[in-house]
PDB file of N, CA and C in Angstrom:
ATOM      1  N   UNK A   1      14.462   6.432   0.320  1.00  0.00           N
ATOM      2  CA  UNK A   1      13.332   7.125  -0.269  1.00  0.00           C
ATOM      3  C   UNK A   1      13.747   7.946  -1.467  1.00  0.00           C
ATOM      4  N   UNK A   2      15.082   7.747  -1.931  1.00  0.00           N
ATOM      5  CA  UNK A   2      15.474   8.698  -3.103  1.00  0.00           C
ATOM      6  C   UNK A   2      16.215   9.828  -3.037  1.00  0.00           C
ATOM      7  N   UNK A   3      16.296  10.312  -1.496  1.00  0.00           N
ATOM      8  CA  UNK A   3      17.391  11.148  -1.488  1.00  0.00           C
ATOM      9  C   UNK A   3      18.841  10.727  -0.828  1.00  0.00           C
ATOM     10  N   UNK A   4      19.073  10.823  -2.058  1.00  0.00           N
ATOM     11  CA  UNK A   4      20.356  10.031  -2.145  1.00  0.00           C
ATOM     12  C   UNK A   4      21.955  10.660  -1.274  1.00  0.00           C
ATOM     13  N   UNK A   5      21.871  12.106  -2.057  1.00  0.00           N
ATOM     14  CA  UNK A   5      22.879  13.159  -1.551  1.00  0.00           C
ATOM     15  C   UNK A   5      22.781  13.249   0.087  1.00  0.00           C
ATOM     16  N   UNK A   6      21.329  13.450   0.835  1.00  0.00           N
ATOM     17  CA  UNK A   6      21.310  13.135   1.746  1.00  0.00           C
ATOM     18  C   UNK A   6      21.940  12.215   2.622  1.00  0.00           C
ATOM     19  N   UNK A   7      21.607  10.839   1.874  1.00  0.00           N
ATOM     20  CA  UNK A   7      21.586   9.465   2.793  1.00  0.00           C
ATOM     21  C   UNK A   7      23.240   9.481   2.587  1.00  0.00           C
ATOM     22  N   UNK A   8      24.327  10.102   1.440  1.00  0.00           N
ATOM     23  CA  UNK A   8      25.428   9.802   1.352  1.00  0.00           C
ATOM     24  C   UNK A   8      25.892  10.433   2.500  1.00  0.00           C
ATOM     25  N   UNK A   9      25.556  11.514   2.590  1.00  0.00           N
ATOM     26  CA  UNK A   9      25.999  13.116   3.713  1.00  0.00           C
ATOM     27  C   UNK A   9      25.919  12.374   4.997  1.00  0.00           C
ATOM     28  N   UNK A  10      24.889  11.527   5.260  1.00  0.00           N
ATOM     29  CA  UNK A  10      24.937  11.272   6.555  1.00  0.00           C
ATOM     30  C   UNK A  10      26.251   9.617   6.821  1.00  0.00           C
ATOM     31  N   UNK A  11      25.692   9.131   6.077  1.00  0.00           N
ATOM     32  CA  UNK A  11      26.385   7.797   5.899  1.00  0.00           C
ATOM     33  C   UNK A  11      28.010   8.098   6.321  1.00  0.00           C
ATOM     34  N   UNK A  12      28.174   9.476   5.343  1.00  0.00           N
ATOM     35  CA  UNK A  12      30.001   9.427   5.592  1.00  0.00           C
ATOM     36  C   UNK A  12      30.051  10.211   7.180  1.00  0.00           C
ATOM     37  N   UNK A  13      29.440  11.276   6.808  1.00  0.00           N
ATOM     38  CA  UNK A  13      29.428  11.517   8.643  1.00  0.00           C
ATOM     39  C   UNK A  13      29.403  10.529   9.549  1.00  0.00           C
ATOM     40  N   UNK A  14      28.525   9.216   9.876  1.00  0.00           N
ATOM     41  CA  UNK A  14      28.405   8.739  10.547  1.00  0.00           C
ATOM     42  C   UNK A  14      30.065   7.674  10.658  1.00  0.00           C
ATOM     43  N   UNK A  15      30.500   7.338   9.551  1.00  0.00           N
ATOM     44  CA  UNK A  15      31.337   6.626   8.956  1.00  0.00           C
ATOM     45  C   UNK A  15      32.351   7.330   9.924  1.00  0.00           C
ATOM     46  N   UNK A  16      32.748   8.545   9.418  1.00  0.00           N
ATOM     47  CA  UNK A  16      33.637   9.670  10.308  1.00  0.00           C
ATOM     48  C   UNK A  16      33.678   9.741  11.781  1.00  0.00           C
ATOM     49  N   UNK A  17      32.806   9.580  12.586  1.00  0.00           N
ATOM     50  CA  UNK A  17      32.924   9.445  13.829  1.00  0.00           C
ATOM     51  C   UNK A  17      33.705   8.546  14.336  1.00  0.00           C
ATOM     52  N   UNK A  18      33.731   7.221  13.713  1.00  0.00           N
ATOM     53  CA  UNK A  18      34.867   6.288  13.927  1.00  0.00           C
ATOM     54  C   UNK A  18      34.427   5.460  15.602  1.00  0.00           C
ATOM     55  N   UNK A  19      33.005   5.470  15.302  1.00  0.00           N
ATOM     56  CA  UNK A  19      32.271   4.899  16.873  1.00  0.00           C
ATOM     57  C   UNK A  19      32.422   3.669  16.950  1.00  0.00           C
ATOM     58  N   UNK A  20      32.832   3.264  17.847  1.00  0.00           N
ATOM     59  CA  UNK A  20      32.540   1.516  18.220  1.00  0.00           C
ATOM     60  C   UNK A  20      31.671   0.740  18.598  1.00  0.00           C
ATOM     61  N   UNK A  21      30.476   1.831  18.900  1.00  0.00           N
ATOM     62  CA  UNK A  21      29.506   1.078  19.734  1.00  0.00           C
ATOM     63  C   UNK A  21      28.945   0.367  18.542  1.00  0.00           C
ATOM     64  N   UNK A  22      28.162  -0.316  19.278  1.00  0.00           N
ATOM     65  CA  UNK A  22      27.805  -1.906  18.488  1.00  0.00           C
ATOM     66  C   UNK A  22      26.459  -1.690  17.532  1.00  0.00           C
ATOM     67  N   UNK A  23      26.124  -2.321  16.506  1.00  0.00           N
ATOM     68  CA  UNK A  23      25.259  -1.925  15.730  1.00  0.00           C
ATOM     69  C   UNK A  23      23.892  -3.007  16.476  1.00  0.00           C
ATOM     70  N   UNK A  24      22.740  -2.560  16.554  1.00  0.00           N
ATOM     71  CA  UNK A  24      22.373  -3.499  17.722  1.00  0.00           C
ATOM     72  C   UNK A  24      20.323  -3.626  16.658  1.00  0.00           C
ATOM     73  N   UNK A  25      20.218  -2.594  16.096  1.00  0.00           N
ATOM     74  CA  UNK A  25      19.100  -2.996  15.302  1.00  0.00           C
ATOM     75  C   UNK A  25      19.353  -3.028  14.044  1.00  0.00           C
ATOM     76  N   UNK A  26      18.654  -3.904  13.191  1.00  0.00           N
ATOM     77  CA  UNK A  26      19.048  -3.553  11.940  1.00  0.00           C
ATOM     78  C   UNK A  26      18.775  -4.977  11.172  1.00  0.00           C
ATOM     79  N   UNK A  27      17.892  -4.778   9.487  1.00  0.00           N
ATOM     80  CA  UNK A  27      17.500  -6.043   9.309  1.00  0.00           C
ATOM     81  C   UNK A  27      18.353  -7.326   9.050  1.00  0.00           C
ATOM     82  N   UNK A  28      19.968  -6.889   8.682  1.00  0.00           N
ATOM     83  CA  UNK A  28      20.953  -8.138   8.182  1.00  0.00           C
ATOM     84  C   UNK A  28      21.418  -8.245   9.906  1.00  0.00           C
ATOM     85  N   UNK A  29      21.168  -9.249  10.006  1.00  0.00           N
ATOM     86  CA  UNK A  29      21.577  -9.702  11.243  1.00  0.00           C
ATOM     87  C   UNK A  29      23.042 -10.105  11.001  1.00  0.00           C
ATOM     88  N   UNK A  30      24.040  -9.831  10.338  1.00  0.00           N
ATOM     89  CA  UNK A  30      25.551  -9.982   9.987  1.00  0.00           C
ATOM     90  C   UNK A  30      25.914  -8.574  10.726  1.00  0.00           C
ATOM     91  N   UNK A  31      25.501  -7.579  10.632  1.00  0.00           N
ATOM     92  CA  UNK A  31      25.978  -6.423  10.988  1.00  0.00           C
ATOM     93  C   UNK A  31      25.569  -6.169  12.708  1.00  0.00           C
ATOM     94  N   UNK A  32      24.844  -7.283  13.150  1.00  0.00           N
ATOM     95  CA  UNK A  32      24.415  -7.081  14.617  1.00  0.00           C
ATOM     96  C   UNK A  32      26.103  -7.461  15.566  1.00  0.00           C
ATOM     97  N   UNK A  33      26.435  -6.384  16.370  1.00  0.00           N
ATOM     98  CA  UNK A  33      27.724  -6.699  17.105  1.00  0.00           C
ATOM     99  C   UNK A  33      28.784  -6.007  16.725  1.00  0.00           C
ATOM    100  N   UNK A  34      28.633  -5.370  15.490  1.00  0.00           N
ATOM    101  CA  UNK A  34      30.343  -4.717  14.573  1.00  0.00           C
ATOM    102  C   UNK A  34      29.274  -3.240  14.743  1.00  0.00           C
ATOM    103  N   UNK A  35      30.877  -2.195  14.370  1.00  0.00           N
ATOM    104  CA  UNK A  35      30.722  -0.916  14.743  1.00  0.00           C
ATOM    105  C   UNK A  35      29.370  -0.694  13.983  1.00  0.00           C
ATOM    106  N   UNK A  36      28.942   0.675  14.482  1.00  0.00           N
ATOM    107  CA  UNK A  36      28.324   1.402  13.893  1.00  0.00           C
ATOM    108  C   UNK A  36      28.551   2.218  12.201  1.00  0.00           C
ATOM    109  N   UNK A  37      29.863   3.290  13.023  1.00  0.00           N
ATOM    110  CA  UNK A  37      30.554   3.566  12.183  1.00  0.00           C
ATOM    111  C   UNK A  37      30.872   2.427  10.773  1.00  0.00           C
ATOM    112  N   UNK A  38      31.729   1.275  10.715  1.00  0.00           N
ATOM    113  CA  UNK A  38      31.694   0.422   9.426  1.00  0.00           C
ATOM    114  C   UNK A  38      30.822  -0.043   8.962  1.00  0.00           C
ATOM    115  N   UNK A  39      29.212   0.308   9.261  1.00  0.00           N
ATOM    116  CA  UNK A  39      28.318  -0.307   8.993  1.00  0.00           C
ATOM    117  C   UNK A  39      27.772   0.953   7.998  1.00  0.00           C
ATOM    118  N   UNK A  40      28.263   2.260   8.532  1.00  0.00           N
ATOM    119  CA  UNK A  40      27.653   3.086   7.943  1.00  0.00           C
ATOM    120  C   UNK A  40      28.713   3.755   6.489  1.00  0.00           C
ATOM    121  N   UNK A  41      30.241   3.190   6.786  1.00  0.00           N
ATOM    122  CA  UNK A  41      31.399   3.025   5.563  1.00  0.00           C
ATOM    123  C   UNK A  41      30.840   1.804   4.337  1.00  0.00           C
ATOM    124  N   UNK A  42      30.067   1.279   4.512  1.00  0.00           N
ATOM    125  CA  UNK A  42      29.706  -0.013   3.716  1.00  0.00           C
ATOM    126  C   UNK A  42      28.333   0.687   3.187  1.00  0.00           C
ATOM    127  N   UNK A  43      28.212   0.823   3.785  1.00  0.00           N
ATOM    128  CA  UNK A  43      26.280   1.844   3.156  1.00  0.00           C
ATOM    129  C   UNK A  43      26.888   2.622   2.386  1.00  0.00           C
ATOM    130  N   UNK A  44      28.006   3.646   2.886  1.00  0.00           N
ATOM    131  CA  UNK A  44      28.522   4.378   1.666  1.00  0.00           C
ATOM    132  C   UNK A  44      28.707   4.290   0.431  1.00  0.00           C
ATOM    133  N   UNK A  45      29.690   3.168   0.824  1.00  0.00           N
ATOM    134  CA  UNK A  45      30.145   2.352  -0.679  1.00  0.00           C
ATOM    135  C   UNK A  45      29.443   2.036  -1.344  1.00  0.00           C
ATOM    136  N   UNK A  46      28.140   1.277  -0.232  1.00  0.00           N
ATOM    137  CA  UNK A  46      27.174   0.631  -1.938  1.00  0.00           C
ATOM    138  C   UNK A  46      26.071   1.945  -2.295  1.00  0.00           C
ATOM    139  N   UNK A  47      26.170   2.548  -1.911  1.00  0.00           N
ATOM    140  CA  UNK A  47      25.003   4.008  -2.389  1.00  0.00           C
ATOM    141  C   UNK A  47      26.418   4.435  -3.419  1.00  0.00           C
ATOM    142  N   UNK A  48      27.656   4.495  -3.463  1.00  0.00           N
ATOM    143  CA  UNK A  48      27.731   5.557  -4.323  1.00  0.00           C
ATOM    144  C   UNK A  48      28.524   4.208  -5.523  1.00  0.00           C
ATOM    145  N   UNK A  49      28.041   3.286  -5.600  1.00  0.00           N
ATOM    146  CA  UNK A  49      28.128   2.304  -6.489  1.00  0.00           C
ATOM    147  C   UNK A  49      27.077   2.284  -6.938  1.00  0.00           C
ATOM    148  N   UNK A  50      26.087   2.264  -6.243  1.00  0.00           N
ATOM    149  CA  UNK A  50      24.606   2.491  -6.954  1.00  0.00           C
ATOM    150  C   UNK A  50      24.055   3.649  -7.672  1.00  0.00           C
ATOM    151  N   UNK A  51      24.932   5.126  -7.372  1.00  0.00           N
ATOM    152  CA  UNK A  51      24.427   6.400  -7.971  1.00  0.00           C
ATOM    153  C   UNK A  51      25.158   5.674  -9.314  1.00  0.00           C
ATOM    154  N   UNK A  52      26.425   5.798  -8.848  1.00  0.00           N
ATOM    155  CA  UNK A  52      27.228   5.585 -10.271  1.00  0.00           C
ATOM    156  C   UNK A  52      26.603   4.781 -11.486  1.00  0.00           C
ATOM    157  N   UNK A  53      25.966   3.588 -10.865  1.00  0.00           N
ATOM    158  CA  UNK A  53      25.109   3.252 -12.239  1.00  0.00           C
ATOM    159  C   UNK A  53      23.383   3.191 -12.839  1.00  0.00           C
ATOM    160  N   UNK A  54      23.595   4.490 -11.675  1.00  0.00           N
ATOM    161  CA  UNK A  54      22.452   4.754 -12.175  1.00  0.00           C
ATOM    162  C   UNK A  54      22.798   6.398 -13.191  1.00  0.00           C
ATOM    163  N   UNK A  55      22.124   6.816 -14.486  1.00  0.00           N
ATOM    164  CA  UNK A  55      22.075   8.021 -14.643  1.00  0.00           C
ATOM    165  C   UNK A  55      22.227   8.987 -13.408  1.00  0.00           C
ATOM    166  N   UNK A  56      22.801  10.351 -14.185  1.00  0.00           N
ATOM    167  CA  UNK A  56      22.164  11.515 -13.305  1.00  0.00           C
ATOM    168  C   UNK A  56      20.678  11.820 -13.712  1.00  0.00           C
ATOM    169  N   UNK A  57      20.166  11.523 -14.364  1.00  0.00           N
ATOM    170  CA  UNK A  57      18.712  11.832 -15.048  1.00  0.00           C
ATOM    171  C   UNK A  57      17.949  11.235 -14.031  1.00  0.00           C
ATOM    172  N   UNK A  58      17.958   9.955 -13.949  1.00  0.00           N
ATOM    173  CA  UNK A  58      17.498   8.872 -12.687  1.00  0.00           C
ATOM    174  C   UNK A  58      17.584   9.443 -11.329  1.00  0.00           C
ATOM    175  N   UNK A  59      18.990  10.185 -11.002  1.00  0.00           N
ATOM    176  CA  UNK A  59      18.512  10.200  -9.744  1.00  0.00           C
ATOM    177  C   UNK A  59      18.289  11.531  -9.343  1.00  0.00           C
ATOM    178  N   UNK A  60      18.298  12.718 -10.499  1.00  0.00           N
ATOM    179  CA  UNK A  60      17.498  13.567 -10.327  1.00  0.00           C
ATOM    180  C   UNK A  60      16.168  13.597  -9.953  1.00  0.00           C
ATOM    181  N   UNK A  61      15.449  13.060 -11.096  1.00  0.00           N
ATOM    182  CA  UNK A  61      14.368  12.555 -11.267  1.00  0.00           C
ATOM    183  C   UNK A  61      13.447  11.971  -9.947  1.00  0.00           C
ATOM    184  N   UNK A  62      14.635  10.811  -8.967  1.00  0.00           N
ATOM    185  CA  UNK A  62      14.313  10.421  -7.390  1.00  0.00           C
ATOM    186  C   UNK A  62      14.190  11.512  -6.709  1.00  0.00           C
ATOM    187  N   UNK A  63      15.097  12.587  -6.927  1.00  0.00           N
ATOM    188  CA  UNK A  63      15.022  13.779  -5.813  1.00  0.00           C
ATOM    189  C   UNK A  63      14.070  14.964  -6.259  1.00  0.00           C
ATOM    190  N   UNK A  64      13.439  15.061  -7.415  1.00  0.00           N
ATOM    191  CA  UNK A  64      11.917  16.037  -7.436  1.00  0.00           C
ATOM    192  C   UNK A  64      10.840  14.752  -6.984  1.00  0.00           C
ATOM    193  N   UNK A  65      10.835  13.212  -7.165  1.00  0.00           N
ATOM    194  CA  UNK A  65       9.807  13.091  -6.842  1.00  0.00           C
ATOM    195  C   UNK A  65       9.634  13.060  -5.053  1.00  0.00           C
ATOM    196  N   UNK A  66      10.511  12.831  -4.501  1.00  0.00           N
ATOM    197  CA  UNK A  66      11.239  12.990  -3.001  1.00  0.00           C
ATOM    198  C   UNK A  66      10.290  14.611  -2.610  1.00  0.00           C
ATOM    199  N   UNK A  67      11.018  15.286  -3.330  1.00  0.00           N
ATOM    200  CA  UNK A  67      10.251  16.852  -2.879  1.00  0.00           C
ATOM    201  C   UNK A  67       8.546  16.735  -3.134  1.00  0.00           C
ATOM    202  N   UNK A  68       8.254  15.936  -4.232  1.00  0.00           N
ATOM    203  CA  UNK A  68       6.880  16.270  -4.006  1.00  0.00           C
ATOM    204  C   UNK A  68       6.310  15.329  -3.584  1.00  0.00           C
ATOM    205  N   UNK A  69       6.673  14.211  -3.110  1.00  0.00           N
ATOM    206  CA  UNK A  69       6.205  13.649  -1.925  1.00  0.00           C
ATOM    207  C   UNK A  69       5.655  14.540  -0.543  1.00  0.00           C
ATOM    208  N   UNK A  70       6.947  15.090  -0.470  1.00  0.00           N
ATOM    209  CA  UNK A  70       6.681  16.136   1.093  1.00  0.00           C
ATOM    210  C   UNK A  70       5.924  17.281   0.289  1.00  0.00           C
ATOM    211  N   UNK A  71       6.066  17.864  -0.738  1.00  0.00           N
ATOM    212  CA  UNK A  71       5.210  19.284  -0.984  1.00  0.00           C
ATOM    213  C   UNK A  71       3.327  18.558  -1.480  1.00  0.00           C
ATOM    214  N   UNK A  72       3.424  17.548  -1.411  1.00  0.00           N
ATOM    215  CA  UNK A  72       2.014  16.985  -1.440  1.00  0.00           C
ATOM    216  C   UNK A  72       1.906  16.691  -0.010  1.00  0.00           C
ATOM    217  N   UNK A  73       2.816  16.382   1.230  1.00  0.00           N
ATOM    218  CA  UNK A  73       1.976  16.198   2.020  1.00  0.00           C
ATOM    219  C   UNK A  73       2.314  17.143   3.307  1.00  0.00           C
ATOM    220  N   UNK A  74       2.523  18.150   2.808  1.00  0.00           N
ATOM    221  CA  UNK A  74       2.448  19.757   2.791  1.00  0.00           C
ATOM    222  C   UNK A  74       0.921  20.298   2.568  1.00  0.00           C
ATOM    223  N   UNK A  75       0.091  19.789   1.663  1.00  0.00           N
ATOM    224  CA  UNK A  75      -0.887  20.093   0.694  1.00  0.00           C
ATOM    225  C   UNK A  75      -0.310  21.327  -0.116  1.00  0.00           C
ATOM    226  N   UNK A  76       0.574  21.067  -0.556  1.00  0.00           N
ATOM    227  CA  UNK A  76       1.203  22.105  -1.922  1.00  0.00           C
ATOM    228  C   UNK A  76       0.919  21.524  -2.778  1.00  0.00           C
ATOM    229  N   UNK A  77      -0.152  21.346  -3.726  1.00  0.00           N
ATOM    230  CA  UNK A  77      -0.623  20.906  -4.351  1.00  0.00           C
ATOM    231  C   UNK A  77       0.039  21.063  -5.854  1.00  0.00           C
ATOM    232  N   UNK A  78       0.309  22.578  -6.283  1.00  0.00           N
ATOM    233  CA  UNK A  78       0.947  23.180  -7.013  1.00  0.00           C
ATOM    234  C   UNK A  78       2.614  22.632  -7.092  1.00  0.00           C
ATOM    235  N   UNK A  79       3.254  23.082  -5.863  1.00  0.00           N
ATOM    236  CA  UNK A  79       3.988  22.864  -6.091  1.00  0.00           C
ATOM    237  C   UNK A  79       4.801  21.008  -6.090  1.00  0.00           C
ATOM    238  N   UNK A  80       3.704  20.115  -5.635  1.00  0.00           N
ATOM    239  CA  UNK A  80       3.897  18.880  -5.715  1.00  0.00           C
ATOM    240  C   UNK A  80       3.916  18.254  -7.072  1.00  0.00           C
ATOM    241  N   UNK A  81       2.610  18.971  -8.099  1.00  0.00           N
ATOM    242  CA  UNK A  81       2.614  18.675  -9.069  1.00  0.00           C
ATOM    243  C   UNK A  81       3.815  19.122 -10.117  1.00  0.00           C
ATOM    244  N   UNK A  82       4.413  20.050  -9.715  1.00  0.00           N
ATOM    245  CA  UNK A  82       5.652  20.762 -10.834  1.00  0.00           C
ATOM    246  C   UNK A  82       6.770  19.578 -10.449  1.00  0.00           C
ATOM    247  N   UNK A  83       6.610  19.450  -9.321  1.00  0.00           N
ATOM    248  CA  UNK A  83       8.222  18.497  -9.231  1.00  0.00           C
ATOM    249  C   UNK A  83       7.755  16.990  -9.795  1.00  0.00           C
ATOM    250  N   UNK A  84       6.976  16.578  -9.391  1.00  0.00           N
ATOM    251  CA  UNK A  84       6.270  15.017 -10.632  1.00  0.00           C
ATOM    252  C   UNK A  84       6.580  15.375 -11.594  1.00  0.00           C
ATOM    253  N   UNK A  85       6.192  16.645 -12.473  1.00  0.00           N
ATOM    254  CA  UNK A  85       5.482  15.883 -13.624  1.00  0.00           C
ATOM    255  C   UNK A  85       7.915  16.408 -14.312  1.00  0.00           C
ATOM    256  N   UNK A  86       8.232  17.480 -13.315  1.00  0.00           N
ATOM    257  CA  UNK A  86       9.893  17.492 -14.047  1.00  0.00           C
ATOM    258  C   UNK A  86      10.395  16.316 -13.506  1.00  0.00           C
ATOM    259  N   UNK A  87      10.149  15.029 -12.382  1.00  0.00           N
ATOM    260  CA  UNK A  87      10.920  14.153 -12.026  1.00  0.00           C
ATOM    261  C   UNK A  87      10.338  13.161 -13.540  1.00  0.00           C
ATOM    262  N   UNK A  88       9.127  13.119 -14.101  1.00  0.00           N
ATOM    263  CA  UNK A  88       8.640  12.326 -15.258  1.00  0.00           C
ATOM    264  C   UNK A  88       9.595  12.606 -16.387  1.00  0.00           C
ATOM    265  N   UNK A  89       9.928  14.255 -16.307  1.00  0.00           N
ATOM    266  CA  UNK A  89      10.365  14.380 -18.028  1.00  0.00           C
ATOM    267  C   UNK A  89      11.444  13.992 -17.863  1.00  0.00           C
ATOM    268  N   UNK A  90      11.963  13.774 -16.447  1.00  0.00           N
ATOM    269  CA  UNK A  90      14.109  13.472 -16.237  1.00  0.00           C
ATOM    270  C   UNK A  90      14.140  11.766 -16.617  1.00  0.00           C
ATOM    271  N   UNK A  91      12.725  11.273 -15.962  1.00  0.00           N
ATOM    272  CA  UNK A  91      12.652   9.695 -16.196  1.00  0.00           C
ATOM    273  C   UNK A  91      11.065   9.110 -16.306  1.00  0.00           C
ATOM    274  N   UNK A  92      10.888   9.118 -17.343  1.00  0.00           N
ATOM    275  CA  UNK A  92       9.584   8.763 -17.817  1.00  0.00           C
ATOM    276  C   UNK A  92       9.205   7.349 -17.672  1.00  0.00           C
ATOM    277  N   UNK A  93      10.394   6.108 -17.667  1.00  0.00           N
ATOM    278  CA  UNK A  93      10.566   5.395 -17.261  1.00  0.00           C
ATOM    279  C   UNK A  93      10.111   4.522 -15.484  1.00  0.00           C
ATOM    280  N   UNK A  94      10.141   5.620 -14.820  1.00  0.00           N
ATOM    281  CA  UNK A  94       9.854   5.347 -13.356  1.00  0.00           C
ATOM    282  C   UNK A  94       8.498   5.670 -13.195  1.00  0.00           C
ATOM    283  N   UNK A  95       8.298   4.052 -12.817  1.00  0.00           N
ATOM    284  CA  UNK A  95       6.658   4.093 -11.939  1.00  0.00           C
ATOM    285  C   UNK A  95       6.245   5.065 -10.902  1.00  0.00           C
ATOM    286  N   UNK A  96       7.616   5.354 -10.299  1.00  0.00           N
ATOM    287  CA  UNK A  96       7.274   5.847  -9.162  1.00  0.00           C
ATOM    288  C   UNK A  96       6.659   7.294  -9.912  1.00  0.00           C
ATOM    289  N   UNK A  97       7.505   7.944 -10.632  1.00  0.00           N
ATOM    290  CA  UNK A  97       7.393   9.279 -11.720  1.00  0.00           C
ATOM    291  C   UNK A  97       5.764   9.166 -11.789  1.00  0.00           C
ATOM    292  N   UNK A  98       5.620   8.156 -13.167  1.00  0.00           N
ATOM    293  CA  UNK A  98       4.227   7.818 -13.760  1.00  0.00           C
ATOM    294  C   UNK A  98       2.940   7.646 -12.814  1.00  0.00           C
ATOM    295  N   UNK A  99       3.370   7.427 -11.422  1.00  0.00           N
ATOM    296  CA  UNK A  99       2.419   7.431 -10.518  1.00  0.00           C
ATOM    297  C   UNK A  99       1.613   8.577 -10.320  1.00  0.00           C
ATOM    298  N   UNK A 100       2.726   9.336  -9.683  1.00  0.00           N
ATOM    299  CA  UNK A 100       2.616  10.552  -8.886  1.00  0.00           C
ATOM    300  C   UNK A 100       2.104  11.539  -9.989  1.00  0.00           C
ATOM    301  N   UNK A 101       2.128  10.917 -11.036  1.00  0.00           N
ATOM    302  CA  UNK A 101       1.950  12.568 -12.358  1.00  0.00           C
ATOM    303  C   UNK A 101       0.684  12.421 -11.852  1.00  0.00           C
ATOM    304  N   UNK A 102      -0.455  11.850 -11.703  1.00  0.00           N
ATOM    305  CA  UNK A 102      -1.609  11.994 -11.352  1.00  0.00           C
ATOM    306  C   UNK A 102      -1.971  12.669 -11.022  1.00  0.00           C
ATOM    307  N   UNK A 103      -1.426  13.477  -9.593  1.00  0.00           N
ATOM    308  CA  UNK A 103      -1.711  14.770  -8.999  1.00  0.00           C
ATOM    309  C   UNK A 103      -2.742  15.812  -9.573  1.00  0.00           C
TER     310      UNK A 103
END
């Protein structure tokens, strides 16, 4: 959903536990049977291959519209609209941005 720092934070934590139990849902059926843990070392890798080429502008930009996702369905109306319309000026480019300016 765009928060990225998040999904990394957990990913390596999970990575860190070093669990064996078996990965048992999940849509690539390649990863059904192998740890948990290396499933969640491989998520790592490709999220921070993916920040890397993305701008920091870009994925700023993901993490105000992330906040005003939830501060719109908060009914923070105010404050949903401030984080759109600064996730627009970081990337004016993103639909997702250009959507939400609506507010």
């Amino acid at each position: 959903m765009g928060d990225y720092d998040n999904a990394m934070k957990y990913y390596v934590e999970a990575a860190g536990l070093r669990s064996s139990e078996p990965v048992v849902v999940t849509l690539d059926r390649s990863w059904r049977g192998k740890q948990v843990s290396a499933m969640a070392a491989t998520s790592a890798k490709r999220l921070d291959a993916r920040m890397k080429k993305m701008g920091s502008a870009e994925v700023t930009s993901a993490l105000f519209t992330v906040r005003g996702v939830f501060a719109a369905n908060q009914n923070d109306w105010l404050a949903a609209k401030q984080d759109f319309l600064h996730a627009y000026s970081l990337d004016p480019a993103s639909a997702f941005s250009l959507n939400n300016e609506g507010l």
